[in-house]
N, C-alpha and C. Protein backbone atom coordinates (compact mmCIF):
# COMPACT_ATOMS: atom_id res chain seq x y z
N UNK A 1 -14.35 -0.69 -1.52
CA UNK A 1 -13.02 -0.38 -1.98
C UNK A 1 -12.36 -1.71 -2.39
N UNK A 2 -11.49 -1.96 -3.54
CA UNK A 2 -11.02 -2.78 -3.97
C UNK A 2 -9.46 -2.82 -3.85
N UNK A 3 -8.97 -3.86 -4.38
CA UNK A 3 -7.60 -3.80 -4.34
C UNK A 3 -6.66 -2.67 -4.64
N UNK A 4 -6.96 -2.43 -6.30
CA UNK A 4 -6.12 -1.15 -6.66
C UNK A 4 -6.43 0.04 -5.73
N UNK A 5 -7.34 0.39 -5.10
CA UNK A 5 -7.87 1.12 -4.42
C UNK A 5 -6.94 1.61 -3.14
N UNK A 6 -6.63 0.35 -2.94
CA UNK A 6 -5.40 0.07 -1.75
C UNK A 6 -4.21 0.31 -1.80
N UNK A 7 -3.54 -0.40 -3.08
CA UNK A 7 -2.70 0.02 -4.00
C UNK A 7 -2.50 1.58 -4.25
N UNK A 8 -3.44 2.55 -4.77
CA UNK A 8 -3.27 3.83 -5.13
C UNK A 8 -3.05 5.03 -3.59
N UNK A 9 -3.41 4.47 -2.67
CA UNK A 9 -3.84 4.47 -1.13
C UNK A 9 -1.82 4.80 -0.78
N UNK A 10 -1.43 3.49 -1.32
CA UNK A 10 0.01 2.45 -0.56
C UNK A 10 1.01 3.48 -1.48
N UNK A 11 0.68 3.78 -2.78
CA UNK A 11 1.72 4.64 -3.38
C UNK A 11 1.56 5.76 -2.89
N UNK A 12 0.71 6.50 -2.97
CA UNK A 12 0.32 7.81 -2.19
C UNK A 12 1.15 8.41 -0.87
N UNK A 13 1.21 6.88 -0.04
CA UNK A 13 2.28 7.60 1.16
C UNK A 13 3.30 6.98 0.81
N UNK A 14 3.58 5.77 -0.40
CA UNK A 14 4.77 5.26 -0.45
C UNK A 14 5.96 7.05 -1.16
N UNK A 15 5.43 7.61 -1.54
CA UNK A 15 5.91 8.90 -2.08
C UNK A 15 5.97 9.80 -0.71
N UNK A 16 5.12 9.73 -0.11
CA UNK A 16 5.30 10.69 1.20
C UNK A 16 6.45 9.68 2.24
N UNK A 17 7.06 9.21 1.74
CA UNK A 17 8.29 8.62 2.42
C UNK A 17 7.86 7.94 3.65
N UNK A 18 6.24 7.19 3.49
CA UNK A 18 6.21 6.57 4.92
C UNK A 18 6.76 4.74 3.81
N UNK A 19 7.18 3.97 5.48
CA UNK A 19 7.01 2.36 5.32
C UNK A 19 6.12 1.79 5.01
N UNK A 20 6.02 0.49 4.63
CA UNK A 20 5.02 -0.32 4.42
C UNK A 20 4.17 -0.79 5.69
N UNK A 21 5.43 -0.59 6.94
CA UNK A 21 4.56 -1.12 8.07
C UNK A 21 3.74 0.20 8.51
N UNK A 22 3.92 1.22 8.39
CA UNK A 22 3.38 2.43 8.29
C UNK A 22 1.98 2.83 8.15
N UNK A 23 2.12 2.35 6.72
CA UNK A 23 0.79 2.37 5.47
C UNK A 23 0.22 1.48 6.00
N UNK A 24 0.63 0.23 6.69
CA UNK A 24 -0.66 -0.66 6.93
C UNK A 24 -1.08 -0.24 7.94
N UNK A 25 -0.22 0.10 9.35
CA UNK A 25 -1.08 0.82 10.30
C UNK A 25 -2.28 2.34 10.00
N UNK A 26 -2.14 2.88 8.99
CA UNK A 26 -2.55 3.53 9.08
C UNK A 26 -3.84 2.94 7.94
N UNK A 27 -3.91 2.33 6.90
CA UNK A 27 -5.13 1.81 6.38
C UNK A 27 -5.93 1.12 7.12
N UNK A 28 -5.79 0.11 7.97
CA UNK A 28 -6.39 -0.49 8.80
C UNK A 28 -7.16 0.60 10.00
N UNK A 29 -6.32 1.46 10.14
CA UNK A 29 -6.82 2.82 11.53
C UNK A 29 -8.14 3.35 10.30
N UNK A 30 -8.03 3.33 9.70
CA UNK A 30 -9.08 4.52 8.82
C UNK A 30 -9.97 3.58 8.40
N UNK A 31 -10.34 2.19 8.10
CA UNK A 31 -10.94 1.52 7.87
C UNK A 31 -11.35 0.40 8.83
N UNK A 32 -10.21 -0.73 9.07
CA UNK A 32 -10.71 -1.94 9.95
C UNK A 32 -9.26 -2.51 10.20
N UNK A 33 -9.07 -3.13 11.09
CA UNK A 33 -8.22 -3.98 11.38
C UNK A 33 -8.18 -5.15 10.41
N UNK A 34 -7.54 -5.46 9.71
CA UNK A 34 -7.12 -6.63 9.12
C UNK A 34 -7.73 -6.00 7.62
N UNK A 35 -7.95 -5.07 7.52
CA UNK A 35 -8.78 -4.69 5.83
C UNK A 35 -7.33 -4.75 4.83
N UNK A 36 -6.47 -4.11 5.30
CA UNK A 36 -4.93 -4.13 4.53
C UNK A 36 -4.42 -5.70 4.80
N UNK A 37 -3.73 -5.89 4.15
CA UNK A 37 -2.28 -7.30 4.32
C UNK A 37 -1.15 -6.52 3.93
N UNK A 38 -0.17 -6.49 5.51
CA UNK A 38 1.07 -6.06 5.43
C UNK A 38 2.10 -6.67 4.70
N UNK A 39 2.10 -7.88 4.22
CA UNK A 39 2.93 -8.25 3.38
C UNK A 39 2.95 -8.27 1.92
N UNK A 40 1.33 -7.93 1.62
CA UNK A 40 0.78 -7.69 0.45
C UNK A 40 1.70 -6.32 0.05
N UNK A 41 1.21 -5.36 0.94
CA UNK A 41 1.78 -3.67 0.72
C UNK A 41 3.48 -3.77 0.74
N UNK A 42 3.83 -4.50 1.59
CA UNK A 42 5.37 -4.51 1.17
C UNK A 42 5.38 -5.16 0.35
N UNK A 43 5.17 -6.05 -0.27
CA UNK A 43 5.37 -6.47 -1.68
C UNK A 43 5.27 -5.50 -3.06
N UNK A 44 4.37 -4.41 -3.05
CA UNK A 44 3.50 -3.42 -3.39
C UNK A 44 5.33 -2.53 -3.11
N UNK A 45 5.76 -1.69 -2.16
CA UNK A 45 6.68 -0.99 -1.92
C UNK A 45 7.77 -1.29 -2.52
N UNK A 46 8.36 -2.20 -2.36
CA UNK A 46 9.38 -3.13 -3.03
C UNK A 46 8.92 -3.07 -4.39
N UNK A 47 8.20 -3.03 -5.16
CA UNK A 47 7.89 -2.40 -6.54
C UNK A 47 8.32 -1.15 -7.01
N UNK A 48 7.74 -0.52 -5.92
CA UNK A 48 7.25 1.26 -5.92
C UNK A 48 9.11 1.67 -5.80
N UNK A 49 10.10 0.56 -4.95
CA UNK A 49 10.97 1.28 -4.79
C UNK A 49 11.87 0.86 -6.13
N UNK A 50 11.89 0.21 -6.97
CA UNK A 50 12.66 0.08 -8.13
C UNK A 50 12.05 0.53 -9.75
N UNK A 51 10.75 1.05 -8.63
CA UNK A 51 10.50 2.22 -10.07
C UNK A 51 9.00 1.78 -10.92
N UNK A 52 8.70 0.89 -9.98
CA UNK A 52 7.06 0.49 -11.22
C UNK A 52 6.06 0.52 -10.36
N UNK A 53 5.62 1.81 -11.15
CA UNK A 53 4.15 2.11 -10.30
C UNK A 53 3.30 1.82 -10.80
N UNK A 54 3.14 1.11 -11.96
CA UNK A 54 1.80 0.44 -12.52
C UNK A 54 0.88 0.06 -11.66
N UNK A 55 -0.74 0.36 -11.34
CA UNK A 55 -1.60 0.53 -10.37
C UNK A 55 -2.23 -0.35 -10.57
N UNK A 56 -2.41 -1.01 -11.71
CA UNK A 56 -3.49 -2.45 -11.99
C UNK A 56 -2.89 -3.68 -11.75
N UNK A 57 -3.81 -4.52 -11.25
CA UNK A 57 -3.20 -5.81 -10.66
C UNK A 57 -3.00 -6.37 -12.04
N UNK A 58 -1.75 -7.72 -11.69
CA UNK A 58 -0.86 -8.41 -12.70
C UNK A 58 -1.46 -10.06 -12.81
């Protein structure tokens, strides 16, 4: 699994109204501890919340 992968993962519940600290607990539970970066995904949210969901990295 790759980045956008993570990304499409992070919008997915960013729409189901969970947090970023949320989404990382729960990517890391389904995969590995440390596989997500929580500051990565809030960076990622903070996008998602002013409206740009563009899924490919910049």
């Amino acid at each position: 699994m790759n980045n956008q992968d993570i990304r499409v993962i992070c919008l997915y519940k960013f729409k189901l109204g969970k947090t970023a600290i949320k989404i990382d607990e729960n990517i890391n539970l389904a995969f590995e501890e440390g596989y997500a970066n929580g500051r990565t995904l809030q960076h990622w949210c903070e996008k998602f919340k002013i409206g740009d969901f563009a899924l490919k990295m910049s």
